[in-house]
C-alpha atoms as a PDB file:
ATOM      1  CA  UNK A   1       0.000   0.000   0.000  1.00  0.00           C
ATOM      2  CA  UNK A   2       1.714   3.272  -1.225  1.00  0.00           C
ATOM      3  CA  UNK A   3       1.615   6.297   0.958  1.00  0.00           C
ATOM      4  CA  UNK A   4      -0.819   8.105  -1.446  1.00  0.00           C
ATOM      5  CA  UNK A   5      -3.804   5.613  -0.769  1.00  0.00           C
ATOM      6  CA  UNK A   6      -2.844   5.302   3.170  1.00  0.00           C
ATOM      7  CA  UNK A   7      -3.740   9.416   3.046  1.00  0.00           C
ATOM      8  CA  UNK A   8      -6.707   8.777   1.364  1.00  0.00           C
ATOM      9  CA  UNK A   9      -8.282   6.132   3.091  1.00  0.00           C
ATOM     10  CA  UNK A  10      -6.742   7.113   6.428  1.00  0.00           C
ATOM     11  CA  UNK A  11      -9.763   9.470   7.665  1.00  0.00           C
ATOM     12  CA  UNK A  12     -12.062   6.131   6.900  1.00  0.00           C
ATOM     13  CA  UNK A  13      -9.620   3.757   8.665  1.00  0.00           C
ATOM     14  CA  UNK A  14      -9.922   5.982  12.011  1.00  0.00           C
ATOM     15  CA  UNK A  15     -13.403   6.435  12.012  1.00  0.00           C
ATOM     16  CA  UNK A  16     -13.879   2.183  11.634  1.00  0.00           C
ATOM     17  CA  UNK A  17     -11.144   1.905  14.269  1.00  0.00           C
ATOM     18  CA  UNK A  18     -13.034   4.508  16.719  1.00  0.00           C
ATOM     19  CA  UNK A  19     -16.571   2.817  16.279  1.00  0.00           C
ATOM     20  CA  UNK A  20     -14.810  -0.884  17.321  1.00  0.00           C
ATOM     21  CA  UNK A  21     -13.065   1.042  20.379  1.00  0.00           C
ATOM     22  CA  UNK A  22     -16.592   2.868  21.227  1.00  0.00           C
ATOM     23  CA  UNK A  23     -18.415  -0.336  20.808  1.00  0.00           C
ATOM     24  CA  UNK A  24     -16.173  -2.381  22.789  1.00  0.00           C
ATOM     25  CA  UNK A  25     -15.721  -5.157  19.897  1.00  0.00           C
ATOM     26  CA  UNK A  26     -12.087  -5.813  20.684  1.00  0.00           C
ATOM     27  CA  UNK A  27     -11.698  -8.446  23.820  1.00  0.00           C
ATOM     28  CA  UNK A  28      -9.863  -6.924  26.683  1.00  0.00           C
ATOM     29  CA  UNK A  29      -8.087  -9.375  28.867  1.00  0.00           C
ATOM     30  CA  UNK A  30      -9.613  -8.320  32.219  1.00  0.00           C
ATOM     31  CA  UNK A  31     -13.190  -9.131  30.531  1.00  0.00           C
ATOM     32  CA  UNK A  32     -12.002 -12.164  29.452  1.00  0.00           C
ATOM     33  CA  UNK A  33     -10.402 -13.084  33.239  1.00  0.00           C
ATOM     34  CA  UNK A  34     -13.668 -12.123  34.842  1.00  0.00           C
ATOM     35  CA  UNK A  35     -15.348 -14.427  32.291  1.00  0.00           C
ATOM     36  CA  UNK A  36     -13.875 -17.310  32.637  1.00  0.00           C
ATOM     37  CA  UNK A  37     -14.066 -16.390  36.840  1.00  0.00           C
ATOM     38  CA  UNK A  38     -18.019 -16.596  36.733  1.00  0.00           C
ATOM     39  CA  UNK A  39     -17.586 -19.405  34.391  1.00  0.00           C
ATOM     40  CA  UNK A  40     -15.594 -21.469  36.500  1.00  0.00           C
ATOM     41  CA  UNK A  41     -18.070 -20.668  39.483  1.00  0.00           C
ATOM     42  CA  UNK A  42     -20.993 -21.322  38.086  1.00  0.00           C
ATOM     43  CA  UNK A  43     -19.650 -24.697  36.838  1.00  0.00           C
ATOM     44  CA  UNK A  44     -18.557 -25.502  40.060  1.00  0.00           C
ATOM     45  CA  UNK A  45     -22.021 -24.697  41.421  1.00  0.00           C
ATOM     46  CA  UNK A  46     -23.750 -26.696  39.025  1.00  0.00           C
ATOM     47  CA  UNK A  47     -21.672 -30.168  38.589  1.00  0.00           C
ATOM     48  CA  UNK A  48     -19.520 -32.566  40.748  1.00  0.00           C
ATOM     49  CA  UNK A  49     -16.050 -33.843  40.338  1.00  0.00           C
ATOM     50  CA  UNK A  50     -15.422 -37.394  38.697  1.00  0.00           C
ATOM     51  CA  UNK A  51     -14.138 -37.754  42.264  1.00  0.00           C
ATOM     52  CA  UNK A  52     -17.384 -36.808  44.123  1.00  0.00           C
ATOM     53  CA  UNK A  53     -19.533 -38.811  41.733  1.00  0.00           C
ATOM     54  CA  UNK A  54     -17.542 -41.544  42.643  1.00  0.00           C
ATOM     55  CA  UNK A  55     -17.936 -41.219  46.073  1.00  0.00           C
ATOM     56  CA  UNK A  56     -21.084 -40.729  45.948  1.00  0.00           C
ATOM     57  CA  UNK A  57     -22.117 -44.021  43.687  1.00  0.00           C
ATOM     58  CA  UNK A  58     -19.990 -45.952  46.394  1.00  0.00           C
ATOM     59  CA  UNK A  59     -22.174 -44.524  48.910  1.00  0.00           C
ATOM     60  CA  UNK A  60     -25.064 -45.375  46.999  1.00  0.00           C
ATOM     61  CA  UNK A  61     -24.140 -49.040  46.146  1.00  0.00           C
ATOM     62  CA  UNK A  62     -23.689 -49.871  49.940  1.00  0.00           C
ATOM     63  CA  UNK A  63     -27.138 -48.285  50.521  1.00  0.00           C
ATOM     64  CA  UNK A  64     -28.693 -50.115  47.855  1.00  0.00           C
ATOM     65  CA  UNK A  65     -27.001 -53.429  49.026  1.00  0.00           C
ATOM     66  CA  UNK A  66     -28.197 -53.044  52.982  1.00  0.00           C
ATOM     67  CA  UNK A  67     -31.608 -51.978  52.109  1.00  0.00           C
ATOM     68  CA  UNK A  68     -31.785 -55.050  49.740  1.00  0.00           C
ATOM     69  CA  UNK A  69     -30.609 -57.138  52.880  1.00  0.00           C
ATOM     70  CA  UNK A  70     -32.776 -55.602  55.132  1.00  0.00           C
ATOM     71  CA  UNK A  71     -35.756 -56.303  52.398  1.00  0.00           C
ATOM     72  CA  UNK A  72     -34.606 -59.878  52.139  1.00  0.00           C
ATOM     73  CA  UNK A  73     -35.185 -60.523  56.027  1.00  0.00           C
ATOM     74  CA  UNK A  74     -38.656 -58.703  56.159  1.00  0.00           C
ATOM     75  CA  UNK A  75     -39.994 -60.771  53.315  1.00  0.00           C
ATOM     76  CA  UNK A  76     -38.625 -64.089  54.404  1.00  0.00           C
ATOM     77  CA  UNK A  77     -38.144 -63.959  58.212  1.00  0.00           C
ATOM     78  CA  UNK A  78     -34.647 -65.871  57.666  1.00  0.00           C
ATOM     79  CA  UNK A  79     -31.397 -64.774  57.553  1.00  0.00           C
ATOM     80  CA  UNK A  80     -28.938 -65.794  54.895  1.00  0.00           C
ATOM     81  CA  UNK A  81     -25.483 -65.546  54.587  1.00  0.00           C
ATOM     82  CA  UNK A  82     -25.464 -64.896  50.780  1.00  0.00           C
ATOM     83  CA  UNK A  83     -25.141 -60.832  51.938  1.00  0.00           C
END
């Protein structure tokens, strides 16, 4: 691009760049930080860790296997040592 052209289209080029400035269209890194900050929180809110879900089937398996025991001996008034 010769210098002639750059003159001519240079008023243009200013007034585009001022209207992306005024309407905030370029990504600042602080706005992008805070983003990914109430991202991470609200994720955290909503969902559980492969860790926690873990825990938490564990939890439910030995619930599930008690309660089936307990079940077992109402309905047949006889313990068995299959649990």
């Amino acid at each position: 691009m010769d210098k002639e052209n750059f003159i001519k289209y240079a008023p243009l080029i200013l007034v585009v760049f001022a209207f992306l400035v005024h309407y905030n269209l370029f990504v600042q890194p602080e706005d992008l930080e805070t983003t990914h900050r109430e991202i991470l929180t609200e994720i955290d809110n909503k969902y559980a860790t492969k860790e926690t879900a873990t825990v938490l089937q564990n939890q439910y398996d030995k619930l599930s296997e008690k309660l089936d025991r307990v079940l077992y001996i109402l309905t047949d008034g006889k313990h068995n040592d299959k649990f």
